[in-house]
N, C-alpha and C. Protein backbone atom coordinates (compact mmCIF):
# COMPACT_ATOMS: atom_id res chain seq x y z
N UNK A 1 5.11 -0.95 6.38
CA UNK A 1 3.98 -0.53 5.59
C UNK A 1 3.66 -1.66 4.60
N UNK A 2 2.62 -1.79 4.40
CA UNK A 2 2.38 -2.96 3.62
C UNK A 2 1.38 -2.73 2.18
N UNK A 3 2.24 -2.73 1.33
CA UNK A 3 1.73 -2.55 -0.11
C UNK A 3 0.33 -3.25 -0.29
N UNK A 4 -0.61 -2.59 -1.23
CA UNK A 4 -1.60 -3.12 -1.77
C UNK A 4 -1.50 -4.69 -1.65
N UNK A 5 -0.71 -5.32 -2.29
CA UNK A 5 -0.71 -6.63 -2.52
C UNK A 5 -0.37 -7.53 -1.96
N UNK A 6 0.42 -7.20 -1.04
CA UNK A 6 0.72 -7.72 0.26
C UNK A 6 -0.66 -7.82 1.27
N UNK A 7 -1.36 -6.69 1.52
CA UNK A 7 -2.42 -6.22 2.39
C UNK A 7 -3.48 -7.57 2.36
N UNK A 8 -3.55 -7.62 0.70
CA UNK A 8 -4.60 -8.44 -0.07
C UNK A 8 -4.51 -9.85 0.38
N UNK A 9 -2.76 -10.00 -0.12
CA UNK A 9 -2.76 -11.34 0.27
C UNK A 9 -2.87 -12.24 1.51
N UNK A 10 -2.22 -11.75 2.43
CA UNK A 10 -2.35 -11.55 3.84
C UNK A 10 -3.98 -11.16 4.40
N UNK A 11 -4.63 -10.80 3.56
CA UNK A 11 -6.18 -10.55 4.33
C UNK A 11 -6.49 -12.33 3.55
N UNK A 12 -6.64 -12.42 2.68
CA UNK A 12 -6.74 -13.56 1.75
C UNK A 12 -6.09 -15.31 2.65
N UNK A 13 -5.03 -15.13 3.60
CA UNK A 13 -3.85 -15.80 3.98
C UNK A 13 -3.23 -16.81 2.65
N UNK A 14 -2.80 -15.65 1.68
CA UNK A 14 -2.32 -16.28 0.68
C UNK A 14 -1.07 -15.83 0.57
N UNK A 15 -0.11 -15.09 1.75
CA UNK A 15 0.97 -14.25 1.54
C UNK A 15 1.75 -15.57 1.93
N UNK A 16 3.17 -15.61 0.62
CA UNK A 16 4.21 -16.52 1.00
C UNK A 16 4.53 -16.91 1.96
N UNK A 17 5.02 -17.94 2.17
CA UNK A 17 5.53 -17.91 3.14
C UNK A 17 7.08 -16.76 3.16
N UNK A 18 8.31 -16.69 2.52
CA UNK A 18 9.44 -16.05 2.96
C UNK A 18 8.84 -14.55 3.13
N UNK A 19 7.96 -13.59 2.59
CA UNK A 19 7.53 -12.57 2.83
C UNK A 19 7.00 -12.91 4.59
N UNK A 20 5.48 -13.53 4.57
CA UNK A 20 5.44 -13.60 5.45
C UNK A 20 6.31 -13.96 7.04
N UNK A 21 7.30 -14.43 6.73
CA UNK A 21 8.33 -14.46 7.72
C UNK A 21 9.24 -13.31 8.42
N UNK A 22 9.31 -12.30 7.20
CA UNK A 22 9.84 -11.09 7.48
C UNK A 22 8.98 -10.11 7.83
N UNK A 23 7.44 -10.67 8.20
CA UNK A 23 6.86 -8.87 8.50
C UNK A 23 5.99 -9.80 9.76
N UNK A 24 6.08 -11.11 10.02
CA UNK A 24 5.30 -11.64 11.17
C UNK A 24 6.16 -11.08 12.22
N UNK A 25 5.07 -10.39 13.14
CA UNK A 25 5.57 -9.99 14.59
C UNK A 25 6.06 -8.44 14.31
N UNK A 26 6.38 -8.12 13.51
CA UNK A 26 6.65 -6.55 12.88
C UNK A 26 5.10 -5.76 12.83
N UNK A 27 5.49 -4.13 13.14
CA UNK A 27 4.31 -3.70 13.67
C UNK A 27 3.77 -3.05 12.34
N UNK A 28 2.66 -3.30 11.46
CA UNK A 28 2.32 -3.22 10.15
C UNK A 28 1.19 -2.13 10.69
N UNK A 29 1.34 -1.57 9.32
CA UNK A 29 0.50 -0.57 8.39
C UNK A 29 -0.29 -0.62 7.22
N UNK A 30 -0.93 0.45 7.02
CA UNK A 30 -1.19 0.79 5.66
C UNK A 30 -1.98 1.92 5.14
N UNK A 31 -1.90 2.45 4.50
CA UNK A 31 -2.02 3.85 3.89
C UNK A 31 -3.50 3.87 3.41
N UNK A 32 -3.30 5.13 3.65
CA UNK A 32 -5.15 5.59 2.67
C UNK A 32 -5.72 4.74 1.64
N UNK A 33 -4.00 4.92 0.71
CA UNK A 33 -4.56 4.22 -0.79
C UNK A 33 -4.66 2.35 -0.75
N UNK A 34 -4.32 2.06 -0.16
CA UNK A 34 -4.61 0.52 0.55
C UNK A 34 -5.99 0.59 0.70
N UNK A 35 -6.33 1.14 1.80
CA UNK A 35 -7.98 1.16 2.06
C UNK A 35 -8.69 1.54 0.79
N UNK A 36 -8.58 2.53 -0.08
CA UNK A 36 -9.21 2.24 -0.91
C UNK A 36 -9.09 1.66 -2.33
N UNK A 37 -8.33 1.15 -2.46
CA UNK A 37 -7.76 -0.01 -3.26
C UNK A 37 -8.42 -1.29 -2.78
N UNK A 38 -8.53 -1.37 -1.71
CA UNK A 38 -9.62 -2.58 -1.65
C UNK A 38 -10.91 -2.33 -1.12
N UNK A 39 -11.47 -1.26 -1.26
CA UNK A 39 -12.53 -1.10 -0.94
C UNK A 39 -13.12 -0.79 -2.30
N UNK A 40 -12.16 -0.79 -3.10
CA UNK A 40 -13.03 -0.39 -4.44
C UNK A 40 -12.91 -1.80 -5.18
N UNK A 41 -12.22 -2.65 -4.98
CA UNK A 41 -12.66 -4.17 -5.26
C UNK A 41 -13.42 -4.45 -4.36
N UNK A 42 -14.09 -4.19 -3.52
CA UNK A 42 -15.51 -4.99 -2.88
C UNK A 42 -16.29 -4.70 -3.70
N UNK A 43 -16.59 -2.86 -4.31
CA UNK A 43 -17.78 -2.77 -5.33
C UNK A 43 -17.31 -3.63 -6.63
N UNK A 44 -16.49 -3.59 -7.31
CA UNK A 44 -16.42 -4.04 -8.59
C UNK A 44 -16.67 -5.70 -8.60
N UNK A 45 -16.40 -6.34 -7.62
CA UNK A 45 -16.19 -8.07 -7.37
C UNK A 45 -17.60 -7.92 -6.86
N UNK A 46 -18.51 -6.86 -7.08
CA UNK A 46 -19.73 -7.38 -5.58
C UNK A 46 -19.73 -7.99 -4.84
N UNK A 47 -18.85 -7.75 -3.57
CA UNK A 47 -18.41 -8.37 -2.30
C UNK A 47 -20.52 -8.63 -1.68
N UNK A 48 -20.85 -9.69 -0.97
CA UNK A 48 -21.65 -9.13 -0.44
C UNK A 48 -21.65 -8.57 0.69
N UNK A 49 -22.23 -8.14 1.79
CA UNK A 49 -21.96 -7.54 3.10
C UNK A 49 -21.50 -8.40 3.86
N UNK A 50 -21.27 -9.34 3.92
CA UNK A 50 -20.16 -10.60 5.49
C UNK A 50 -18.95 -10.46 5.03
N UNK A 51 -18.58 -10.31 3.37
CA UNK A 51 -16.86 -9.96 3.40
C UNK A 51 -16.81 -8.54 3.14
N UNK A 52 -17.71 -7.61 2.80
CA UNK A 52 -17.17 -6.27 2.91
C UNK A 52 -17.08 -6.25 4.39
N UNK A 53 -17.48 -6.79 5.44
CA UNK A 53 -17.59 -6.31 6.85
C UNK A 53 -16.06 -6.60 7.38
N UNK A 54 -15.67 -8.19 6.62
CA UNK A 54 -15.23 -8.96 7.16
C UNK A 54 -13.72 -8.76 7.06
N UNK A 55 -13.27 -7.56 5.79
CA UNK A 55 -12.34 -6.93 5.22
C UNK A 55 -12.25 -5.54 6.07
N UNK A 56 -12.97 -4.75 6.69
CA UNK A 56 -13.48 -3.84 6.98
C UNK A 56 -13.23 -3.96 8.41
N UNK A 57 -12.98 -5.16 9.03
CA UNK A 57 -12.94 -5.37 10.70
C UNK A 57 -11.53 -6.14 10.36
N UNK A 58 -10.76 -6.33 9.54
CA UNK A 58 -9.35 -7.26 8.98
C UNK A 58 -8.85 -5.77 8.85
N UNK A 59 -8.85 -4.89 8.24
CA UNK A 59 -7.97 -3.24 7.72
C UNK A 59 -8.10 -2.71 8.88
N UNK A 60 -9.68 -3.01 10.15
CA UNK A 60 -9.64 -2.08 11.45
C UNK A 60 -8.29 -2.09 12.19
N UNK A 61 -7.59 -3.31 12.11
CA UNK A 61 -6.61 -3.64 13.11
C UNK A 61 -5.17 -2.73 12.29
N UNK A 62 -5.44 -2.11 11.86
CA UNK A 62 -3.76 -1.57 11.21
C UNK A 62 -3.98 -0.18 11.26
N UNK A 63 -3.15 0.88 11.79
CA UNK A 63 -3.15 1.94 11.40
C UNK A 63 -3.41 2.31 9.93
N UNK A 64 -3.52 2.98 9.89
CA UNK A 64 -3.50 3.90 8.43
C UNK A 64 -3.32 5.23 8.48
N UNK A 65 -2.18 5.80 7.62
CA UNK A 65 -1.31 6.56 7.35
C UNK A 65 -2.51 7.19 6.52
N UNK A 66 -2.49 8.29 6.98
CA UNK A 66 -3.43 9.71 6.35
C UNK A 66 -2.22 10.28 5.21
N UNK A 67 -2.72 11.12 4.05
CA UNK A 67 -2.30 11.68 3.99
C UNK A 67 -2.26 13.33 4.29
N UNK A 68 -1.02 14.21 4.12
CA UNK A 68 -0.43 15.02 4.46
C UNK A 68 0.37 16.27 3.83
N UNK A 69 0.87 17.08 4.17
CA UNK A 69 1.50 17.44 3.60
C UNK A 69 2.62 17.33 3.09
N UNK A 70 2.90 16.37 4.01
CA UNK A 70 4.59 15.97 3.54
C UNK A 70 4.53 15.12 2.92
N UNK A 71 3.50 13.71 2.79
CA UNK A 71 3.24 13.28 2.13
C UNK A 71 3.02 13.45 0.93
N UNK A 72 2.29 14.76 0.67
CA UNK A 72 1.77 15.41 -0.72
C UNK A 72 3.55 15.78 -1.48
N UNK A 73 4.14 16.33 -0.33
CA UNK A 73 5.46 16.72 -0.98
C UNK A 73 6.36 16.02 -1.79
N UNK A 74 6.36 14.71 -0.73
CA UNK A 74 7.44 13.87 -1.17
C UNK A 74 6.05 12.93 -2.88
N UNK A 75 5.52 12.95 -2.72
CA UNK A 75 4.86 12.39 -3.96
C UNK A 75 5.06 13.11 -5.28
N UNK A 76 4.70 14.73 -4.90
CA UNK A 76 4.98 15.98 -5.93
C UNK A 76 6.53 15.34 -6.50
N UNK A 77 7.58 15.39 -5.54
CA UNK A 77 8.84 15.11 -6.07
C UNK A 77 9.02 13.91 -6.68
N UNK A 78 8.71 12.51 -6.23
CA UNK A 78 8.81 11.10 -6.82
C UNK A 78 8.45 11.41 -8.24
N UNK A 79 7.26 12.02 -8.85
CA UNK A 79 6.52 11.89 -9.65
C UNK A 79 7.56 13.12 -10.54
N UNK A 80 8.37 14.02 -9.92
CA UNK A 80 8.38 15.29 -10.65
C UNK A 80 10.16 14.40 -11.27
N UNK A 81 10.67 13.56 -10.51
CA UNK A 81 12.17 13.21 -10.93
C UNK A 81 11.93 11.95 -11.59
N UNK A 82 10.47 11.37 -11.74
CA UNK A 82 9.99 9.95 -12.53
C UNK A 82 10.09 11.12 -13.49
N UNK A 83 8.94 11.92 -13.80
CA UNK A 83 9.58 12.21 -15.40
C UNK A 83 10.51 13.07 -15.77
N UNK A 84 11.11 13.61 -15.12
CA UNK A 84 12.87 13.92 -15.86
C UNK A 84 13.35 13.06 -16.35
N UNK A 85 13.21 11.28 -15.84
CA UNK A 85 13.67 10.17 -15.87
C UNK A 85 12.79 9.91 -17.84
N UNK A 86 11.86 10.42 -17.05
CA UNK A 86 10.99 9.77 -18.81
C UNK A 86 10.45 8.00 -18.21
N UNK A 87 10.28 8.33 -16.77
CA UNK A 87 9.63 7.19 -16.16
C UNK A 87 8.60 7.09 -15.73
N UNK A 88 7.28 7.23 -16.36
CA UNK A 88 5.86 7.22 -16.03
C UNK A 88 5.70 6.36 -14.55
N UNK A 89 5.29 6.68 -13.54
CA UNK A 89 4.44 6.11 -12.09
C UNK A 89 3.66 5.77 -12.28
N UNK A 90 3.03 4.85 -11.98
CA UNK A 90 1.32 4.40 -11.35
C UNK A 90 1.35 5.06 -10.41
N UNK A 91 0.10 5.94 -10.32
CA UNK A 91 -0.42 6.58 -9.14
C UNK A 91 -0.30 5.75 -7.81
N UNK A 92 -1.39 5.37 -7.89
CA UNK A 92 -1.33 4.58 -6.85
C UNK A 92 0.17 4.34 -5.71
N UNK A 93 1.20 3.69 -6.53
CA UNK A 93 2.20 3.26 -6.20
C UNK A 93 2.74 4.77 -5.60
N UNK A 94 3.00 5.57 -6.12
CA UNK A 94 3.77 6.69 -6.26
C UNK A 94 3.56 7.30 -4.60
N UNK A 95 1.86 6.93 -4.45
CA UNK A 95 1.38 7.80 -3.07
C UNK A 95 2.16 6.54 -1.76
N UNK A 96 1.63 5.67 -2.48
CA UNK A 96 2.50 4.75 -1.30
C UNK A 96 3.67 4.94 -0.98
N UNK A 97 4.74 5.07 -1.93
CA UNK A 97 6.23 5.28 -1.76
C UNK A 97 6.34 6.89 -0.86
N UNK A 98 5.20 7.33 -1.58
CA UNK A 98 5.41 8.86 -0.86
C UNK A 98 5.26 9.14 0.57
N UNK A 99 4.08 8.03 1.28
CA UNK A 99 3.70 7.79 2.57
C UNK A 99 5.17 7.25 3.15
N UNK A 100 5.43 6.06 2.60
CA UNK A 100 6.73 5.36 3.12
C UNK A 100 7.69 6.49 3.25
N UNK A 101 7.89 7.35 2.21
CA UNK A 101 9.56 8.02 2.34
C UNK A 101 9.14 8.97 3.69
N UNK A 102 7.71 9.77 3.45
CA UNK A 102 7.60 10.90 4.79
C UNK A 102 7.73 10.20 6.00
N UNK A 103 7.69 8.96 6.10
CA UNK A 103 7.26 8.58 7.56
C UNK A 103 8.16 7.73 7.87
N UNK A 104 9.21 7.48 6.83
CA UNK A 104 11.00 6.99 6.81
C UNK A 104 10.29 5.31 7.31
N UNK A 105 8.99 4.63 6.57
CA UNK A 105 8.88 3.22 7.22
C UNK A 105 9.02 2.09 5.49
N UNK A 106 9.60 1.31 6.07
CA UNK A 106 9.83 -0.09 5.14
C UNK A 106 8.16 -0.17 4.57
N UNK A 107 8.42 -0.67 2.93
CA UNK A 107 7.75 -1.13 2.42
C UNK A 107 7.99 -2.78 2.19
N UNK A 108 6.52 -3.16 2.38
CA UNK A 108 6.42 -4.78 1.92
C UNK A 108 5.43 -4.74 1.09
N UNK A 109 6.43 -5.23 -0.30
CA UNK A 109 5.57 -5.13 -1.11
C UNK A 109 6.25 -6.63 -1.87
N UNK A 110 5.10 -7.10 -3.02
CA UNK A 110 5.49 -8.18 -4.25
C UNK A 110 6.17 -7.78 -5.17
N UNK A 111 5.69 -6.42 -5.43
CA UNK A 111 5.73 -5.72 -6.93
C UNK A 111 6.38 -5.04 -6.43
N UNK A 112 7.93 -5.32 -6.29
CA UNK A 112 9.09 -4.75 -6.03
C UNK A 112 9.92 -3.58 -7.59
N UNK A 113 9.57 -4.24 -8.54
CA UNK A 113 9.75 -3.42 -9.77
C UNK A 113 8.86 -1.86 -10.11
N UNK A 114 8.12 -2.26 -9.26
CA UNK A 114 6.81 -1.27 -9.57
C UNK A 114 7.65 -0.01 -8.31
N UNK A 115 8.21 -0.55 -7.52
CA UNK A 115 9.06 0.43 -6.40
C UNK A 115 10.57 1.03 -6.54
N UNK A 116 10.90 0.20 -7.40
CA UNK A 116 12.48 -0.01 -7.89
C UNK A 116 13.03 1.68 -7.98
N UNK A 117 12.34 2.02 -8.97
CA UNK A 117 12.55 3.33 -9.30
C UNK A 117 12.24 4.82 -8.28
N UNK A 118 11.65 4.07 -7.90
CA UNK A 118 11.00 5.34 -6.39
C UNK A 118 11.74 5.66 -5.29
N UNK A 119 13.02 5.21 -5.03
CA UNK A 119 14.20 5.78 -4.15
C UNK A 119 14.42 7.12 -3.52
């Protein structure tokens, strides 16, 4: 599964090289909130229409992970044992980890701290 920032960079071909070594040839993903995580930087950057297309036919080639119910579940919980913790989530992040745990698939992500806690 491939985190927001990963997705980005890799659409961009700005992903490291040692990341990129570990997910080349591996069969990649990405979740709802991916798609619109960068679809909502095309409006804010005013993409014009050849890279909204061009992002748009780059995300066609990857599955994307709907969400679900189990999805919804395992997020309810991340979020419900972050604050017992007194550990505020970014949304965002939280749904990703939640996609990853229901569907038992590896995350590739940069912002490994931002995941740390989501076990």
């Amino acid at each position: 599964m491939l985190d927001t920032d990963v997705a980005s960079l890799l659409f961009k071909d700005q992903l490291p090289g040692p990341l990129f070594a570990k997910i080349v040839g591996q069969p990649l993903a990405v979740t709802y909130v991916t798609v619109g995580e960068m679809t909502k930087w095309t409006v804010t950057r005013k993409w014009g229409a050849p890279r909204r297309i061009a992002l748009e036919q780059w995300l066609a080639q990857f599955p994307v992970l709907p969400g679900n119910s189990e999805v919804g579940r395992k997020w309810g919980e991340i979020i419900a044992y972050a604050d017992q913790r007194g550990r505020r989530q970014p949304v965002n992040d939280s749904w990703i980890a939640a996609a990853c745990l229901a569907h038992d698939l590896p995350l590739a992500t940069l912002n490994v701290n931002d995941f740390q806690d989501l076990r």
